[in-house]
C-alpha atoms as a PDB file:
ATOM      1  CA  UNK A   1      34.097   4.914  36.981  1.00  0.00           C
ATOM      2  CA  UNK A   2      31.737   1.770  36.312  1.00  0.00           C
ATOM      3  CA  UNK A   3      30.061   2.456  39.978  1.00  0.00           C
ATOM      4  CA  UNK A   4      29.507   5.988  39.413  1.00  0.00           C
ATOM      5  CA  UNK A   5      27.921   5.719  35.810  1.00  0.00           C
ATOM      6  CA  UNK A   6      25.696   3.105  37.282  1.00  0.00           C
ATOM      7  CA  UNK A   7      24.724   5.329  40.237  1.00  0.00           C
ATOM      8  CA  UNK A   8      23.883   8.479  38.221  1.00  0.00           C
ATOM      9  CA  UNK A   9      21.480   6.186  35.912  1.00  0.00           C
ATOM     10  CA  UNK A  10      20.037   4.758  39.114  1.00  0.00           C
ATOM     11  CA  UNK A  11      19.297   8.047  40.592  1.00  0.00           C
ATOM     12  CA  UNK A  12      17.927   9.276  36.901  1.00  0.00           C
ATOM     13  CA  UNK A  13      15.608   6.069  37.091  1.00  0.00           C
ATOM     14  CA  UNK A  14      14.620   7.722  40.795  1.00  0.00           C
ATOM     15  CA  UNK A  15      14.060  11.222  39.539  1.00  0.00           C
ATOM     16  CA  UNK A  16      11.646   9.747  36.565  1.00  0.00           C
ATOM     17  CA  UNK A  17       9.963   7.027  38.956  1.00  0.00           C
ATOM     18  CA  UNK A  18       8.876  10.073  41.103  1.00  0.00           C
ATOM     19  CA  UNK A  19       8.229  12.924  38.621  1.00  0.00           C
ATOM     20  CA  UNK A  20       4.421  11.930  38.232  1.00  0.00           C
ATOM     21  CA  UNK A  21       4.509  12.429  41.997  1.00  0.00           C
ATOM     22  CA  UNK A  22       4.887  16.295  41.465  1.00  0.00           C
ATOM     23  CA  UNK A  23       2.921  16.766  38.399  1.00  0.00           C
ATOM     24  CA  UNK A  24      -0.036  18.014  40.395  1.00  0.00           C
ATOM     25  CA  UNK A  25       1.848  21.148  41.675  1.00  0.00           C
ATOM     26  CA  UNK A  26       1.069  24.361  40.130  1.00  0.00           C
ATOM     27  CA  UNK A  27       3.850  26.279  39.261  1.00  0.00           C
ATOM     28  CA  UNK A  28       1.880  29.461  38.264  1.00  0.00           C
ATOM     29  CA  UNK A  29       1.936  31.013  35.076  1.00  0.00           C
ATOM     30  CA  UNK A  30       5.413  32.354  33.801  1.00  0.00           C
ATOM     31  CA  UNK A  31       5.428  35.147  30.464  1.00  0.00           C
ATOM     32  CA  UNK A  32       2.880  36.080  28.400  1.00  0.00           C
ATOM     33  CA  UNK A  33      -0.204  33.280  27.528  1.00  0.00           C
ATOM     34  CA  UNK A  34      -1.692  33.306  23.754  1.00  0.00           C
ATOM     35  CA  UNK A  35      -4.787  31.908  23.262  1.00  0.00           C
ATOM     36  CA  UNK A  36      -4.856  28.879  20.305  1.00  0.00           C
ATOM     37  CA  UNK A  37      -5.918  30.493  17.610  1.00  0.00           C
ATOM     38  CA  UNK A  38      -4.774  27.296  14.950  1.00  0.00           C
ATOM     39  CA  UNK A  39      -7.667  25.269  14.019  1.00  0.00           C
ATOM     40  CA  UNK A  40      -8.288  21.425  15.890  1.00  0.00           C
ATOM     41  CA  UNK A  41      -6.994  18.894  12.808  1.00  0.00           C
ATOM     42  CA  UNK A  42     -10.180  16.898  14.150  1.00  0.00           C
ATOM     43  CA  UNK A  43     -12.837  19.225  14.168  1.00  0.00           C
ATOM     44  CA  UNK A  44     -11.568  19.857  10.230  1.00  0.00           C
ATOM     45  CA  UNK A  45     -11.191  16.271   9.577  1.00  0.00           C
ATOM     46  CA  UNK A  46     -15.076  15.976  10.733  1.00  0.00           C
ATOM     47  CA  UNK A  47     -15.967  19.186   9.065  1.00  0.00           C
ATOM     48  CA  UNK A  48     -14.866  17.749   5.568  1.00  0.00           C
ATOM     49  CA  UNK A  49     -16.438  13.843   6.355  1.00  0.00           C
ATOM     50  CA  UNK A  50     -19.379  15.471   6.623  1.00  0.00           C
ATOM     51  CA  UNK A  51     -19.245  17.238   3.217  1.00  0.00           C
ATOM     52  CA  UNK A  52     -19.007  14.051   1.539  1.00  0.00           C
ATOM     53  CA  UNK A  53     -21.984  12.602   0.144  1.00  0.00           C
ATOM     54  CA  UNK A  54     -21.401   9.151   1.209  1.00  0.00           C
ATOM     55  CA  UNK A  55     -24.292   7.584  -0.457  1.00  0.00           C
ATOM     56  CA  UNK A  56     -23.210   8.495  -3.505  1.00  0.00           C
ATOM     57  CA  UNK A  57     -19.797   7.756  -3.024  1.00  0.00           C
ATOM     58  CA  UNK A  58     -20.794   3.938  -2.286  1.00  0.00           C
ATOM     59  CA  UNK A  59     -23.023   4.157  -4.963  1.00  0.00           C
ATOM     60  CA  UNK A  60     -20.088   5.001  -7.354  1.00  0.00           C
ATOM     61  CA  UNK A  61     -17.864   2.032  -5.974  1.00  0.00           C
ATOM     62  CA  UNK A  62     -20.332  -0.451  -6.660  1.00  0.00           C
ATOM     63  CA  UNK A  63     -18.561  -3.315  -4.401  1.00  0.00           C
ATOM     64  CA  UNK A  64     -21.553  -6.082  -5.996  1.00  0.00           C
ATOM     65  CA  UNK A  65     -19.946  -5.568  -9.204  1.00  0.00           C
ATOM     66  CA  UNK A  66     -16.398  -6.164  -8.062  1.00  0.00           C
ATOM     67  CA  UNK A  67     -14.414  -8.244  -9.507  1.00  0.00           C
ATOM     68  CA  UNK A  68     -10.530  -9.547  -9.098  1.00  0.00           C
ATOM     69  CA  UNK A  69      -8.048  -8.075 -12.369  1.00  0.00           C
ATOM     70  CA  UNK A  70      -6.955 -11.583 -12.778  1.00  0.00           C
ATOM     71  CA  UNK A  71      -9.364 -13.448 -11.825  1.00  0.00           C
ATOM     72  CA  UNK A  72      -8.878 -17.693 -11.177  1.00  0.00           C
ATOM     73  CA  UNK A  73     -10.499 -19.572 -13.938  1.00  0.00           C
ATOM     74  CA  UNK A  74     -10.905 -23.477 -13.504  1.00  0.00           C
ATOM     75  CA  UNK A  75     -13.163 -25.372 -15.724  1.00  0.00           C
ATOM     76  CA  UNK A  76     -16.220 -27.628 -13.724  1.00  0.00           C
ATOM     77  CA  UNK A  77     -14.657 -30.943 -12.451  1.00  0.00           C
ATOM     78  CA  UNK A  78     -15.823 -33.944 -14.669  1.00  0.00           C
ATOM     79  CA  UNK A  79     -15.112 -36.714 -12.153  1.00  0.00           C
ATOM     80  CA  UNK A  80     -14.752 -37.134  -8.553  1.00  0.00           C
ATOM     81  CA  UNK A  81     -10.799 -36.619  -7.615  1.00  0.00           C
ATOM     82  CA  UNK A  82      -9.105 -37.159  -4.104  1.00  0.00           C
ATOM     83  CA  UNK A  83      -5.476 -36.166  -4.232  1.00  0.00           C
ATOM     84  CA  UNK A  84      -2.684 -34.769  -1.503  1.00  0.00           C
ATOM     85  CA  UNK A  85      -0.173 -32.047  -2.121  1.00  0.00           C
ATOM     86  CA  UNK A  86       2.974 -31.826  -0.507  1.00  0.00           C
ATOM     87  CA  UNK A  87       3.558 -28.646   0.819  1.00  0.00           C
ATOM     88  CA  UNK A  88       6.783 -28.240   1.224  1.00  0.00           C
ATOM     89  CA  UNK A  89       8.686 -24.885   0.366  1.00  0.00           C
ATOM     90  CA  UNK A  90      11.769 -23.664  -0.772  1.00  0.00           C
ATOM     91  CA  UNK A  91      13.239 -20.552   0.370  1.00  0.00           C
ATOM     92  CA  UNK A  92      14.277 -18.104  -2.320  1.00  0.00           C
ATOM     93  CA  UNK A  93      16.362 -16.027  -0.608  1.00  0.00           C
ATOM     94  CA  UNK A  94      19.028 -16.359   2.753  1.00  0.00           C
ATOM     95  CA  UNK A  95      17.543 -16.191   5.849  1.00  0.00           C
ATOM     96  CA  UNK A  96      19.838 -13.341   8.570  1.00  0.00           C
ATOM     97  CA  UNK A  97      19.725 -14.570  12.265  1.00  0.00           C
ATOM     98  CA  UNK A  98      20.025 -10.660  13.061  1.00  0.00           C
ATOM     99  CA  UNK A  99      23.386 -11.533  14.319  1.00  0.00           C
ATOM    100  CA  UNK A 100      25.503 -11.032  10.834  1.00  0.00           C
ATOM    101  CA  UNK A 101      24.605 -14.580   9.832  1.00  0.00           C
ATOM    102  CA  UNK A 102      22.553 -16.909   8.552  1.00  0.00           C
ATOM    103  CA  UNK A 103      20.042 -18.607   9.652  1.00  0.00           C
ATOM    104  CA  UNK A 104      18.590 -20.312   6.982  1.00  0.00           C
ATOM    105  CA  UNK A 105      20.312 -20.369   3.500  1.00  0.00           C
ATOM    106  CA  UNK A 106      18.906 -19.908   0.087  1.00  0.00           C
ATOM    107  CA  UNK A 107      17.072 -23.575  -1.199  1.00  0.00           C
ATOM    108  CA  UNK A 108      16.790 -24.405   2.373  1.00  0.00           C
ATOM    109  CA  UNK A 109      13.467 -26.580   2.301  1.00  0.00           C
ATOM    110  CA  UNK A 110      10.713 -27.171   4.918  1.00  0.00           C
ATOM    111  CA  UNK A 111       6.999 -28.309   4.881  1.00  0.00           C
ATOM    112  CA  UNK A 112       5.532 -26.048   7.592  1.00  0.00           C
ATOM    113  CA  UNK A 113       3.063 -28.618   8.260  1.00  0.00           C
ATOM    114  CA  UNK A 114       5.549 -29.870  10.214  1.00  0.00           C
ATOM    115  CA  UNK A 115       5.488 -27.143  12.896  1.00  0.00           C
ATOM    116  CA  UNK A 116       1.734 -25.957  12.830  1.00  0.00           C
ATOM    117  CA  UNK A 117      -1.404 -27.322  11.711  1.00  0.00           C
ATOM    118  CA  UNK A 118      -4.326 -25.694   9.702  1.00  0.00           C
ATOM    119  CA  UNK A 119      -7.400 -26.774  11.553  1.00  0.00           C
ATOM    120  CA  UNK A 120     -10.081 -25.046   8.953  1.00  0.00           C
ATOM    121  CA  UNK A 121     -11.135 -26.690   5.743  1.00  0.00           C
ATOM    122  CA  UNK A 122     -11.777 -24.524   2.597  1.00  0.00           C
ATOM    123  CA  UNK A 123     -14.044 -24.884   0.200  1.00  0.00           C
ATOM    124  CA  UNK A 124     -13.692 -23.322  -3.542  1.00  0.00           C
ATOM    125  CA  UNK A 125     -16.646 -22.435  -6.443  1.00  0.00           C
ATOM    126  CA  UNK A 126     -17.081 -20.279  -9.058  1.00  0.00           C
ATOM    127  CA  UNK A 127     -20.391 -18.475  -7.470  1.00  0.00           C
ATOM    128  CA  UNK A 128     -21.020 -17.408 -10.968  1.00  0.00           C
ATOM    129  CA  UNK A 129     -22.355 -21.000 -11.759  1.00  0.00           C
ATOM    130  CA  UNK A 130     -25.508 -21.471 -10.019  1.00  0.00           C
ATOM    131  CA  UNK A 131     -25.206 -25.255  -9.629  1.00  0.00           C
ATOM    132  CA  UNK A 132     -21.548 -25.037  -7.811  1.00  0.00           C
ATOM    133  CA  UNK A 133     -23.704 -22.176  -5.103  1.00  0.00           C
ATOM    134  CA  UNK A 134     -26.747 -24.400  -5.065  1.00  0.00           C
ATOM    135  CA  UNK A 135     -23.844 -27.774  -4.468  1.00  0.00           C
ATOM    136  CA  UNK A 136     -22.488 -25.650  -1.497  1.00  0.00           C
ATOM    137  CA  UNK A 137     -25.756 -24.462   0.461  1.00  0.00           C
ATOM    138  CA  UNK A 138     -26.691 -28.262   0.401  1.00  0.00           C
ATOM    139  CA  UNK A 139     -23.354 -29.645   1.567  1.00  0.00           C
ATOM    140  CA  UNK A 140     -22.216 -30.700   4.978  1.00  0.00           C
ATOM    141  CA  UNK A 141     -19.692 -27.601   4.826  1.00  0.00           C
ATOM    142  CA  UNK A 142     -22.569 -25.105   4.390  1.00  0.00           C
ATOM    143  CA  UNK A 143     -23.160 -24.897   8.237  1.00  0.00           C
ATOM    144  CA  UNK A 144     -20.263 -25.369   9.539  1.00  0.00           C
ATOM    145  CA  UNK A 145     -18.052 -22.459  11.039  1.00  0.00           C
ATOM    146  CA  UNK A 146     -14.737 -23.667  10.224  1.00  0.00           C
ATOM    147  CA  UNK A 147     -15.293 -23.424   6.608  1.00  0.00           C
ATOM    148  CA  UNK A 148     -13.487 -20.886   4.493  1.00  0.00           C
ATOM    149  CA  UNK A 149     -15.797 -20.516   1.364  1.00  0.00           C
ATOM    150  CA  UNK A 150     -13.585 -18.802  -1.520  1.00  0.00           C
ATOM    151  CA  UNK A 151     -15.120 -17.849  -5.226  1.00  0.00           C
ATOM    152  CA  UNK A 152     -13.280 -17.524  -8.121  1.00  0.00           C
ATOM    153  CA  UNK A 153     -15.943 -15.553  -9.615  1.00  0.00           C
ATOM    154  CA  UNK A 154     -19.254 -13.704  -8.998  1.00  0.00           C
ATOM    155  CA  UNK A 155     -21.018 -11.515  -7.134  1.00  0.00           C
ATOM    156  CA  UNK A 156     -19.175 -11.877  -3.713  1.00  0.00           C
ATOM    157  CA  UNK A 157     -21.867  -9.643  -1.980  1.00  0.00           C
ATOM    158  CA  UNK A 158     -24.686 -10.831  -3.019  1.00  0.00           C
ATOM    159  CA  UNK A 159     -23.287 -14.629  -2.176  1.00  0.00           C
ATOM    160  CA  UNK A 160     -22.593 -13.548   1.121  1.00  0.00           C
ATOM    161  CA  UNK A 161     -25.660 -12.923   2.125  1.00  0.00           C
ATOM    162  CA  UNK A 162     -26.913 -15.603   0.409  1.00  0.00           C
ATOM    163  CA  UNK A 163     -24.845 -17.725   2.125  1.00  0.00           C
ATOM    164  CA  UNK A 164     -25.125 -15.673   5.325  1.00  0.00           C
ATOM    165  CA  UNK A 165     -21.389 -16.125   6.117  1.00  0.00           C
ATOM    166  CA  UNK A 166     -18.175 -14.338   4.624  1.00  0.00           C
ATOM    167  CA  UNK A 167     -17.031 -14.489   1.191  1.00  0.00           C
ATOM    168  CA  UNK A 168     -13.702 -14.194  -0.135  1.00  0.00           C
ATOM    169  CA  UNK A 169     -11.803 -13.903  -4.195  1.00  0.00           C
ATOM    170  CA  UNK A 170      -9.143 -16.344  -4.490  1.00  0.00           C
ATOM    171  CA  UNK A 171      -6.318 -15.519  -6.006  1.00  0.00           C
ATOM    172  CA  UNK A 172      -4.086 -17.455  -8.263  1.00  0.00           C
ATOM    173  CA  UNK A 173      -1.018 -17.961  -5.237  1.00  0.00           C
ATOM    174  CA  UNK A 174      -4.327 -20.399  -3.552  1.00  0.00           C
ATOM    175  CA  UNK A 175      -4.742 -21.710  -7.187  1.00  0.00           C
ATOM    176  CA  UNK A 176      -0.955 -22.876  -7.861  1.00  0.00           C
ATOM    177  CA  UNK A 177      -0.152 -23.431  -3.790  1.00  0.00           C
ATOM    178  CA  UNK A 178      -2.567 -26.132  -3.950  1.00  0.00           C
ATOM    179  CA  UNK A 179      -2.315 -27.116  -7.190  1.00  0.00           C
ATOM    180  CA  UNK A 180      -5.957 -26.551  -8.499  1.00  0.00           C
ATOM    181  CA  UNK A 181      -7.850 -28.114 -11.734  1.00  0.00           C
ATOM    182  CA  UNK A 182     -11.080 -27.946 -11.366  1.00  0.00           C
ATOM    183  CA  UNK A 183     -14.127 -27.266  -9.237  1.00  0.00           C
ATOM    184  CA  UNK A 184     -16.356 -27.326  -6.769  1.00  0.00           C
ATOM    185  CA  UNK A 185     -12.834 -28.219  -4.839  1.00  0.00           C
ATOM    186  CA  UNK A 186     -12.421 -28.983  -1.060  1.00  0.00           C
ATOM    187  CA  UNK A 187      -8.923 -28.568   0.970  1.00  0.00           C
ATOM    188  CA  UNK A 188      -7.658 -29.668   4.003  1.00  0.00           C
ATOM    189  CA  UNK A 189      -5.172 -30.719   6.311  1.00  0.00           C
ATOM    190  CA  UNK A 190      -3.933 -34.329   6.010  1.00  0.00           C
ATOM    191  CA  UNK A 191      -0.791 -35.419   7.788  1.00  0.00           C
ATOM    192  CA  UNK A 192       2.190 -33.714   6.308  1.00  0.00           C
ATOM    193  CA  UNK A 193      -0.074 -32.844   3.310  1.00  0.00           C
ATOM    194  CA  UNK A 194      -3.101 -30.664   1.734  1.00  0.00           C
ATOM    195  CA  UNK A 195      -5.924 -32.918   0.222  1.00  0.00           C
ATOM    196  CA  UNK A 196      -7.719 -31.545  -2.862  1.00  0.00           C
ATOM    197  CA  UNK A 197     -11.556 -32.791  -2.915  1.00  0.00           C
ATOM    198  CA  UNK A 198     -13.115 -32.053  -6.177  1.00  0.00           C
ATOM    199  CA  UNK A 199     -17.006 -32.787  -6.324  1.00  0.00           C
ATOM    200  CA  UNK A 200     -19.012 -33.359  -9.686  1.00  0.00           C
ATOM    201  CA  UNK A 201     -22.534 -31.223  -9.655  1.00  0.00           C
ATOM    202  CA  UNK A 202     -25.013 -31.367 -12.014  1.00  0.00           C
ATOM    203  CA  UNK A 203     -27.065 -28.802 -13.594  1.00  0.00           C
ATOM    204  CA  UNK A 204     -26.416 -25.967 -16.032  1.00  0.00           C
END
């Protein structure tokens, strides 16, 4: 029974394998044809794009003037501060294998520093204080491509193209993750670890 289940899906596999073969035959025209009298959803989907004054539209979202609900607020460092945070992380929930079990349990911990590394370095100011931007443009991270620049505040547009290079809000998971107090702050990989840079600048 075995042998002759496997041989009917072998010759199904055969008949699909060859059915592009005789796709190119015409088979003529069988009952009555309508013609398609139903709109295309694309030439309406174009029709209505085009009735939307787009200018305006941008002009109403105002993306310069964006800013995050709850935005990350951290005072101006006072001193220069080198520190390392563990970044290890414990699971809140179980784990399924996909199997019925478990693969990892609830409180399992693991620092996933230990099975990849984070080979860009980023770099946090408050773009709203014009010493922290002016700090930045004049650092060795300013040039350098495998800098993340994040902003707790400001006007993320207009510092990108001040800064001719993306600009992104942090959020307050970045704040707490690495553990956050003040800024102009610097993070990278060390080790088994994340060390937090802070930088004094001066100015008002």
């Amino acid at each position: 029974m075995g042998i002759k289940r496997l041989a009917s899906v072998g010759a199904l596999a055969v008949l699909v394998a060859v059915q592009p073969a005789h796709a190119t035959r015409s088979l003529g025209v069988v009952g009555k044809v309508y013609s398609i009298t139903e709109r295309s959803a694309l030439d309406e989907i174009k029709e209505r794009a085009a009735a939307v004054d787009w200018k305006k539209h941008l002009a109403q979202i105002k993306p310069d003037k964006y800013r995050p609900v709850n935005k990350v607020v951290l005072p101006r460092a006072t001193k220069p501060s080198v520190r390392l945070v563990d970044m290890t992380y414990t699971l809140e929930m179980d784990i399924p294998d996909g199997k019925g079990g478990i693969l990892y349990p609830r409180g399992y911990s693991f620092n996933p520093l230990d099975y990849v590394s984070y080979p860009r370095t980023i770099v946090l100011i408050n773009a709203e204080d014009k010493a922290q931007t002016k700090w930045f443009r004049a650092s060795k991270y300013s040039g350098r491509t495998d800098v993340v620049l994040l902003i707790t505040d400001g006007p993320f547009v207009d510092v990108s193209k001040e800064m001719m290079r993306p600009v992104y809000f942090a959020d307050n998971r970045i704040k707490e993750k690495f553990e956050l107090k003040a800024l102009p702050s610097v993070v990278r990989q060390s080790g088994r670890a994340m060390e937090v840079t802070e930088y004094v600048v001066k100015g008002n």
